[in-house]
PDB file of N, CA and C in Angstrom:
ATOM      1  N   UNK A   1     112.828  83.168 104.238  1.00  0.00           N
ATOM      2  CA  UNK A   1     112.609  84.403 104.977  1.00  0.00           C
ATOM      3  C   UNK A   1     113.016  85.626 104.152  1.00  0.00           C
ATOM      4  N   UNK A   2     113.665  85.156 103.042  1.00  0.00           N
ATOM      5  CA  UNK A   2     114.257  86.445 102.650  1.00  0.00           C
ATOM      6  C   UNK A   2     113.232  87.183 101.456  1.00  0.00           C
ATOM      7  N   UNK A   3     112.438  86.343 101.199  1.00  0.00           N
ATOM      8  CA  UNK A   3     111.312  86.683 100.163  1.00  0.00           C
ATOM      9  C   UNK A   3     110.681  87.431 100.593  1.00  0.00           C
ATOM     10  N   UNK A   4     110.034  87.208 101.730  1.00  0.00           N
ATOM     11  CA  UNK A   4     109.075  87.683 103.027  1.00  0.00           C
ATOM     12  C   UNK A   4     109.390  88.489 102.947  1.00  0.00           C
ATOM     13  N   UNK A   5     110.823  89.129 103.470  1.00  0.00           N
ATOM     14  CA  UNK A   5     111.492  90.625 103.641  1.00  0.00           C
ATOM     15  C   UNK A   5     111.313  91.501 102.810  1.00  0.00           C
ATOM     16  N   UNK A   6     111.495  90.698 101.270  1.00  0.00           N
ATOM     17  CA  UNK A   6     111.858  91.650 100.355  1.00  0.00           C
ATOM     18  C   UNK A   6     110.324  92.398 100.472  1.00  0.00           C
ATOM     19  N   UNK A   7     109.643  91.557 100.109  1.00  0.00           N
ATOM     20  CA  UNK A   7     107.776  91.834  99.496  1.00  0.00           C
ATOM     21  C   UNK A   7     107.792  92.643 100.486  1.00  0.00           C
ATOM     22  N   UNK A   8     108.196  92.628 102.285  1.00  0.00           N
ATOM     23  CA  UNK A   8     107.551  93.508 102.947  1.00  0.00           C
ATOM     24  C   UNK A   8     107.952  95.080 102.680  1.00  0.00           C
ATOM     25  N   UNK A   9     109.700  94.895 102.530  1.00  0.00           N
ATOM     26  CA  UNK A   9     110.325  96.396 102.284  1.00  0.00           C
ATOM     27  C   UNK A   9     109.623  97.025 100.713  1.00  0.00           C
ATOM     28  N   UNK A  10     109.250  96.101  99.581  1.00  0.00           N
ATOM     29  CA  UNK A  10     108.279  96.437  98.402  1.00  0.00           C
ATOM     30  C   UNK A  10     107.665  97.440  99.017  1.00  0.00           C
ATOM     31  N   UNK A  11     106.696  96.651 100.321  1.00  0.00           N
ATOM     32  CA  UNK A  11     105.379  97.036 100.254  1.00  0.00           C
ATOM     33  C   UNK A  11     105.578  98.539 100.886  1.00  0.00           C
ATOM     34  N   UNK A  12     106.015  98.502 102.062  1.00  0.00           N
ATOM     35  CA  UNK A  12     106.370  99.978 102.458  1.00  0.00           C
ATOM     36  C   UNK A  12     106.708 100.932 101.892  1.00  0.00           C
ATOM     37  N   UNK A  13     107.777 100.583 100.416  1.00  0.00           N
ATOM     38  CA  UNK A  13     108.396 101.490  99.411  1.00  0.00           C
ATOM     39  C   UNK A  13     107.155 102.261  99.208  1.00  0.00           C
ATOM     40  N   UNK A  14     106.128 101.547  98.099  1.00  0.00           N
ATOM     41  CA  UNK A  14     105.164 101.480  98.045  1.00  0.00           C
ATOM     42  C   UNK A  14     104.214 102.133  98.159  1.00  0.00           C
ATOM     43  N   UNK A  15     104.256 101.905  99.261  1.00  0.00           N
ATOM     44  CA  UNK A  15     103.121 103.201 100.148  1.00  0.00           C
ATOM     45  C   UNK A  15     103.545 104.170 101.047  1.00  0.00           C
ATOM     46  N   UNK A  16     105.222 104.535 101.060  1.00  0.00           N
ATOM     47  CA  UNK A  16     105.512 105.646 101.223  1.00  0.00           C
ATOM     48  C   UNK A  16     105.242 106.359 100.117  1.00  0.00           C
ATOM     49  N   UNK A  17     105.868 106.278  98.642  1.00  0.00           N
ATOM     50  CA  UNK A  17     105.878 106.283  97.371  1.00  0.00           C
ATOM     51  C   UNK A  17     104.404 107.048  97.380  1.00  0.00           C
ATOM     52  N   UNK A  18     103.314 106.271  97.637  1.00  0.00           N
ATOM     53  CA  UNK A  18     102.038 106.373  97.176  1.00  0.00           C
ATOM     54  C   UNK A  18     101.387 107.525  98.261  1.00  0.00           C
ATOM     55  N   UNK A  19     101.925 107.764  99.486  1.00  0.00           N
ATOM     56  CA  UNK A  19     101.801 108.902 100.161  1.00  0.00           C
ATOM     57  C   UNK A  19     102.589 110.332 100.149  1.00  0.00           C
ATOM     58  N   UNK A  20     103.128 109.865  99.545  1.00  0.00           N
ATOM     59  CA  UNK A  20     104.238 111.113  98.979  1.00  0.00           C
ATOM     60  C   UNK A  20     103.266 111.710  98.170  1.00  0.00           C
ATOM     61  N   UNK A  21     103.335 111.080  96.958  1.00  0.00           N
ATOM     62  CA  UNK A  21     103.130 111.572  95.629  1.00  0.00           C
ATOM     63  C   UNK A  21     101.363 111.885  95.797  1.00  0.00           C
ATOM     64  N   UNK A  22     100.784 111.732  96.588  1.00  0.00           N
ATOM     65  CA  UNK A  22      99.173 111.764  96.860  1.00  0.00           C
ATOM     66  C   UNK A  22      98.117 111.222  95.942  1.00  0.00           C
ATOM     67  N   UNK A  23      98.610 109.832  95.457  1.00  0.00           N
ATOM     68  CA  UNK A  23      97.779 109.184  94.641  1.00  0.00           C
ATOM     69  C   UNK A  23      97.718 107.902  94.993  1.00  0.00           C
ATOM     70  N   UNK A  24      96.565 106.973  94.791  1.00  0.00           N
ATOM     71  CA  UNK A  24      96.572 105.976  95.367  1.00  0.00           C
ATOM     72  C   UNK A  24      97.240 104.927  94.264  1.00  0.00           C
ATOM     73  N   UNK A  25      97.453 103.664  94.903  1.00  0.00           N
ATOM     74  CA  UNK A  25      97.409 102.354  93.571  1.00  0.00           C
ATOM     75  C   UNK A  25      96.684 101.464  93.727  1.00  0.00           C
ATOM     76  N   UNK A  26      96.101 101.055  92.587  1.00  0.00           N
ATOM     77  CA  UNK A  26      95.237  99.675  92.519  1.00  0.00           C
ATOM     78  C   UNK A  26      95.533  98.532  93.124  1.00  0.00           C
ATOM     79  N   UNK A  27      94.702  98.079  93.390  1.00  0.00           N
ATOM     80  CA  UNK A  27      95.057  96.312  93.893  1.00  0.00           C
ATOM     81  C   UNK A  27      95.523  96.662  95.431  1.00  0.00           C
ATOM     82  N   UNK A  28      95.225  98.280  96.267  1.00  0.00           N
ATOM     83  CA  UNK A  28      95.761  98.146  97.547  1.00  0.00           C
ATOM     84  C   UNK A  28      97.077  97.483  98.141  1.00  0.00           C
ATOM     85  N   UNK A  29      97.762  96.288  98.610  1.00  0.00           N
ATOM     86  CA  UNK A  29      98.739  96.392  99.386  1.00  0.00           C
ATOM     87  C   UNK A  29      99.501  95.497  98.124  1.00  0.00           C
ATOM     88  N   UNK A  30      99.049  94.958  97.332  1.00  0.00           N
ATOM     89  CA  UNK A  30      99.483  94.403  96.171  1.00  0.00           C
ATOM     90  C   UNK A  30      99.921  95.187  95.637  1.00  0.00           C
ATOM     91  N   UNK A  31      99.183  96.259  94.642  1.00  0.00           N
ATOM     92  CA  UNK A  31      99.805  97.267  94.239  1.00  0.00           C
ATOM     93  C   UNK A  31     100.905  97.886  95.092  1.00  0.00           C
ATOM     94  N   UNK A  32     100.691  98.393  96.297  1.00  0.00           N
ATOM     95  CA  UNK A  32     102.169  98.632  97.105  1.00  0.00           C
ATOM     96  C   UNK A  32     103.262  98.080  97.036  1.00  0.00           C
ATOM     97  N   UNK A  33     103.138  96.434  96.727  1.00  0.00           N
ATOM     98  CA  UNK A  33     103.871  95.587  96.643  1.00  0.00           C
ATOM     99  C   UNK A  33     105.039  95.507  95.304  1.00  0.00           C
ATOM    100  N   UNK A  34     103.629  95.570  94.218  1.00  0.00           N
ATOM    101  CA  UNK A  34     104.009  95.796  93.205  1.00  0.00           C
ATOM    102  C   UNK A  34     104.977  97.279  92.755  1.00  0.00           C
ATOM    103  N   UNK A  35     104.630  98.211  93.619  1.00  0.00           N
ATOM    104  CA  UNK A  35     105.330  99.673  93.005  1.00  0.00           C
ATOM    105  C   UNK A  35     106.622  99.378  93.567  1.00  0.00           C
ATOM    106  N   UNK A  36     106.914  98.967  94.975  1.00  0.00           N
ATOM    107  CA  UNK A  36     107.927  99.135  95.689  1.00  0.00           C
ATOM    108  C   UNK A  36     108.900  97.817  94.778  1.00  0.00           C
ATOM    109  N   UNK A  37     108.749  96.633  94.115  1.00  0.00           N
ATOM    110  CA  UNK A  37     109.287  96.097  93.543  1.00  0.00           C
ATOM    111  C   UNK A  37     109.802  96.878  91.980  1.00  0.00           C
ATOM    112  N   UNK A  38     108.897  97.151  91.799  1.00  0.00           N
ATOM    113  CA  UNK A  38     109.516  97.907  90.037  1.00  0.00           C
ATOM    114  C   UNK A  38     109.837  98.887  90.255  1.00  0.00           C
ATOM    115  N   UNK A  39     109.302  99.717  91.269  1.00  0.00           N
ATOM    116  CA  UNK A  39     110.289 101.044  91.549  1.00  0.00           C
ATOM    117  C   UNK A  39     111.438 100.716  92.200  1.00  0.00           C
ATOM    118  N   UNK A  40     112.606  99.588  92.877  1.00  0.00           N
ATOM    119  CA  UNK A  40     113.538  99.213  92.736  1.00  0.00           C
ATOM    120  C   UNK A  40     113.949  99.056  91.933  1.00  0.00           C
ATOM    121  N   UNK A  41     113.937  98.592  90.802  1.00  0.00           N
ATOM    122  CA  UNK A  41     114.202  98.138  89.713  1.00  0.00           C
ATOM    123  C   UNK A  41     114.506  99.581  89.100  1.00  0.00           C
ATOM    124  N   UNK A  42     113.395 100.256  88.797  1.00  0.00           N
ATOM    125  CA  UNK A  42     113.812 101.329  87.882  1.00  0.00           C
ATOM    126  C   UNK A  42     114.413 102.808  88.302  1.00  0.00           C
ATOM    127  N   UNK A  43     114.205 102.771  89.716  1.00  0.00           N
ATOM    128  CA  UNK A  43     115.815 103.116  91.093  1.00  0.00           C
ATOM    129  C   UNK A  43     117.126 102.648  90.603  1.00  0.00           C
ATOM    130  N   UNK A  44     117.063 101.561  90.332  1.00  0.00           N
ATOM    131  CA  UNK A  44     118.330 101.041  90.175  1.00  0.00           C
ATOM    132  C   UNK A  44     118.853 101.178  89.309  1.00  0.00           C
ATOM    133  N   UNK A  45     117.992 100.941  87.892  1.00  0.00           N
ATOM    134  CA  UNK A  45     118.516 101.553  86.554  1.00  0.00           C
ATOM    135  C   UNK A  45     119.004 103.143  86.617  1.00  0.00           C
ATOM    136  N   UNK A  46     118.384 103.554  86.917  1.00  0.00           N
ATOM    137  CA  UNK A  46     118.720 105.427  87.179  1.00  0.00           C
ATOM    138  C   UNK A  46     119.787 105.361  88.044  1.00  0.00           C
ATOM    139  N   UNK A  47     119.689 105.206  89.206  1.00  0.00           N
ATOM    140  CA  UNK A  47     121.042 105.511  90.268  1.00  0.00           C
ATOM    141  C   UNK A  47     121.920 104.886  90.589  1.00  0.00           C
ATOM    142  N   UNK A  48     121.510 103.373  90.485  1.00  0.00           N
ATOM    143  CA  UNK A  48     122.405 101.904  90.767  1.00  0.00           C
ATOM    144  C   UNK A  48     122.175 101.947  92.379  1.00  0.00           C
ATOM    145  N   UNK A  49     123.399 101.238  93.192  1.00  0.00           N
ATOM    146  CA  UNK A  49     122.861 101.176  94.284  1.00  0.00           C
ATOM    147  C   UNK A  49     123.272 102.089  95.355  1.00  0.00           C
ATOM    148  N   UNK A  50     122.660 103.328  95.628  1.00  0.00           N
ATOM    149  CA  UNK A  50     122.709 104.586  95.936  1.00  0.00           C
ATOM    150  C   UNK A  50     122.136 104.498  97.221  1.00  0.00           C
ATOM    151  N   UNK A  51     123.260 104.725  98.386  1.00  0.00           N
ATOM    152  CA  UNK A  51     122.849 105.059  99.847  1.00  0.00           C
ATOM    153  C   UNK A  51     122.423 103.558 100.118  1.00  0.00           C
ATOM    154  N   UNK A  52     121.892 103.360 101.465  1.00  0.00           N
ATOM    155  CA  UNK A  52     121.546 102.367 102.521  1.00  0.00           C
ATOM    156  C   UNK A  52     120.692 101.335 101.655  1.00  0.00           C
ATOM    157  N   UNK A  53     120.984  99.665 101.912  1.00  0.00           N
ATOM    158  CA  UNK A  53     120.431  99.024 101.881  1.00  0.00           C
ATOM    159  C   UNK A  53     119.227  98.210 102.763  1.00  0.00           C
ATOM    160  N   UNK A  54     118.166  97.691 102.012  1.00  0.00           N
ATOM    161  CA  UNK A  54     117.543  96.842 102.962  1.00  0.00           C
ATOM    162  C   UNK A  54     116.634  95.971 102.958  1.00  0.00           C
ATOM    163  N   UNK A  55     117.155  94.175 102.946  1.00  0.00           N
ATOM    164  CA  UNK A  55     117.045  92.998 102.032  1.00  0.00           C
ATOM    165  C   UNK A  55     117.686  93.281 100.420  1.00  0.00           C
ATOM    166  N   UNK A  56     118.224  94.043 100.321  1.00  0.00           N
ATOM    167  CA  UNK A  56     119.152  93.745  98.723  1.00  0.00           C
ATOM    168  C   UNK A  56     118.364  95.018  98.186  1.00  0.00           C
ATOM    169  N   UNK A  57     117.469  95.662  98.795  1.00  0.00           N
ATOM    170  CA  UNK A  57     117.111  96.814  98.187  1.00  0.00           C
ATOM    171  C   UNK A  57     117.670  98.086  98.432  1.00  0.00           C
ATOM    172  N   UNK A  58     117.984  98.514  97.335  1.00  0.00           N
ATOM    173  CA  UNK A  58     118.403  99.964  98.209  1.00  0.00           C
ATOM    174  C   UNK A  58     117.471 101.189  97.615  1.00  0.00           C
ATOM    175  N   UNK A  59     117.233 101.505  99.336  1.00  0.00           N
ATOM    176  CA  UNK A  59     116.314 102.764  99.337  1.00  0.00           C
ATOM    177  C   UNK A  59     115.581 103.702  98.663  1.00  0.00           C
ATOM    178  N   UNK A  60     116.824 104.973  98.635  1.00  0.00           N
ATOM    179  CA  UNK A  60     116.384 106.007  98.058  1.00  0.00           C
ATOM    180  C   UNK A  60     116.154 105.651  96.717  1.00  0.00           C
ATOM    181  N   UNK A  61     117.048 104.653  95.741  1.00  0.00           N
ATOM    182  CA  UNK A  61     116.797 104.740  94.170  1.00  0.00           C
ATOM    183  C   UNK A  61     115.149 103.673  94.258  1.00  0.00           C
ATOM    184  N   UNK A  62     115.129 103.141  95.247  1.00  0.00           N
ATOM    185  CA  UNK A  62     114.089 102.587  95.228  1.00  0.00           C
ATOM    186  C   UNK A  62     112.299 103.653  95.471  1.00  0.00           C
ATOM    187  N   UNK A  63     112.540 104.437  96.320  1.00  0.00           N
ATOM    188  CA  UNK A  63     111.478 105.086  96.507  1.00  0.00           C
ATOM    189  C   UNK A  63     111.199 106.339  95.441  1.00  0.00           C
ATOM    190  N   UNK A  64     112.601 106.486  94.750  1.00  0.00           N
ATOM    191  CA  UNK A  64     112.224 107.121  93.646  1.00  0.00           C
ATOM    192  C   UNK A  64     111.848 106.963  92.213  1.00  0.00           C
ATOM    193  N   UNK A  65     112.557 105.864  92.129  1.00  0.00           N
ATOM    194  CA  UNK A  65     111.724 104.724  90.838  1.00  0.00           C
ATOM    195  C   UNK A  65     109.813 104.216  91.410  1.00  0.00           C
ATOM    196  N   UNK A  66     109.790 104.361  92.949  1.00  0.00           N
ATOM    197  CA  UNK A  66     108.470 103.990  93.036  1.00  0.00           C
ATOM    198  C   UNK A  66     107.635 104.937  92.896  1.00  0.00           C
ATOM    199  N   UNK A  67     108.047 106.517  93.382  1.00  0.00           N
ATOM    200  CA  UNK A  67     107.540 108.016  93.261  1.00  0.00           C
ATOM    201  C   UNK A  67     107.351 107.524  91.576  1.00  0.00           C
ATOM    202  N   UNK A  68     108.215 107.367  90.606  1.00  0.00           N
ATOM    203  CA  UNK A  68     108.004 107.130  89.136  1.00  0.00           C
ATOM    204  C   UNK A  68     106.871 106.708  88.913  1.00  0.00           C
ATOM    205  N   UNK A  69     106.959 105.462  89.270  1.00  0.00           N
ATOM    206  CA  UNK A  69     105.805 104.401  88.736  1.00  0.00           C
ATOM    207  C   UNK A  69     104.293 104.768  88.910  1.00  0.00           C
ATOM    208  N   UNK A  70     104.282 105.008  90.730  1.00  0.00           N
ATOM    209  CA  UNK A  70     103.297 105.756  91.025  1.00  0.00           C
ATOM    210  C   UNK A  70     102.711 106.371  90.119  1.00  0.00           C
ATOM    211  N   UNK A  71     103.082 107.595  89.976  1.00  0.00           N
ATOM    212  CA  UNK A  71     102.504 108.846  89.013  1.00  0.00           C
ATOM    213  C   UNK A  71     101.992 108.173  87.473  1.00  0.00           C
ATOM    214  N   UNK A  72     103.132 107.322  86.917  1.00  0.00           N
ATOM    215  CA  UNK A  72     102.869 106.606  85.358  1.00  0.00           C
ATOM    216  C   UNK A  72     101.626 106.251  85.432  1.00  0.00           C
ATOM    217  N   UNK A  73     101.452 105.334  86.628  1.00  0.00           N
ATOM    218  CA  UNK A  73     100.169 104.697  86.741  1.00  0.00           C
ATOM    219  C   UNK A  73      98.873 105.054  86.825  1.00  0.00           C
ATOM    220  N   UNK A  74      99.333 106.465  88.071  1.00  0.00           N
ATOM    221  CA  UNK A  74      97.827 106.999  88.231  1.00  0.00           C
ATOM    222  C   UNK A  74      97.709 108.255  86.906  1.00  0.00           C
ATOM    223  N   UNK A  75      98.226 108.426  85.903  1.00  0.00           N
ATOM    224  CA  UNK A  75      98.213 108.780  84.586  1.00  0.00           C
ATOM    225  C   UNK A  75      97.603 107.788  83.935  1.00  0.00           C
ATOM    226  N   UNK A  76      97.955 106.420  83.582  1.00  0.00           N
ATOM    227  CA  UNK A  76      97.284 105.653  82.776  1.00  0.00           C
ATOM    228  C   UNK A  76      95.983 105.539  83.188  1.00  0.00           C
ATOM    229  N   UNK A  77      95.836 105.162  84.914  1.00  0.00           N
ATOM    230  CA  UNK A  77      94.328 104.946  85.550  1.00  0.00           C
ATOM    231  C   UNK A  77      93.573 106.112  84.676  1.00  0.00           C
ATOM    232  N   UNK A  78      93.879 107.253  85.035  1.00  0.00           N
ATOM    233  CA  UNK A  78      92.905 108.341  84.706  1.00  0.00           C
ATOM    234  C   UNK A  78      92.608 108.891  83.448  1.00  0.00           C
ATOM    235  N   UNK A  79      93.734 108.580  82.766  1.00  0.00           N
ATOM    236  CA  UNK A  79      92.974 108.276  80.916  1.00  0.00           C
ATOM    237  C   UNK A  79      92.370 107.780  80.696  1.00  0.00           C
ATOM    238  N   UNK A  80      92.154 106.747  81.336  1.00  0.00           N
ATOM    239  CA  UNK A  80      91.835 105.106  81.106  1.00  0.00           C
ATOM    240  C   UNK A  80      90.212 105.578  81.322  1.00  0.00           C
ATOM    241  N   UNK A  81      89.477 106.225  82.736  1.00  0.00           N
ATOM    242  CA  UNK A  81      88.388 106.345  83.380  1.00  0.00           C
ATOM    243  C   UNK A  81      87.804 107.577  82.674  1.00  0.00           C
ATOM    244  N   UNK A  82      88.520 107.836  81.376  1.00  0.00           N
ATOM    245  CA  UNK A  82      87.796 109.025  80.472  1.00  0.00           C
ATOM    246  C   UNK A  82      86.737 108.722  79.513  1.00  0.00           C
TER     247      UNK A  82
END
């Protein structure tokens, strides 16, 4: 169950992340999945574990490593489609 959790809180990161920042990600809820996981990760490197947890994630460094990724990405997409 706890896998389940995590992927779901990913996914929400994700696509708060991806509604914030007003760009979409590839692969739809995968990609959500995917941002909200590495944008933990690189949340965590930057802030460590900063404010409220939830499933082993914590939040804010999480939605801001995903705000990160987001943007990296839809930068590479759009070079990429030049």
């Amino acid at each position: 169950m706890g896998i389940i959790l995590y992927l779901i809180v990913g996914g929400l990161i994700g696509w708060l992340a991806q509604i914030l920042i007003g760009r979409d990600m590839p692969l739809g809820i995968i990609g959500n999945i995917i941002a909200g996981i590495v944008g933990a990760w690189i949340g965590g490197e930057l802030l460590g574990n900063l404010g409220p947890t939830l499933a082993g994630i914590a939040i804010i460094p999480a939605l801001l490593g995903a705000i990160i990724f987001v943007f990296i990405i839809s930068l590479i997409m759009r070079s990429s489609r030049k």
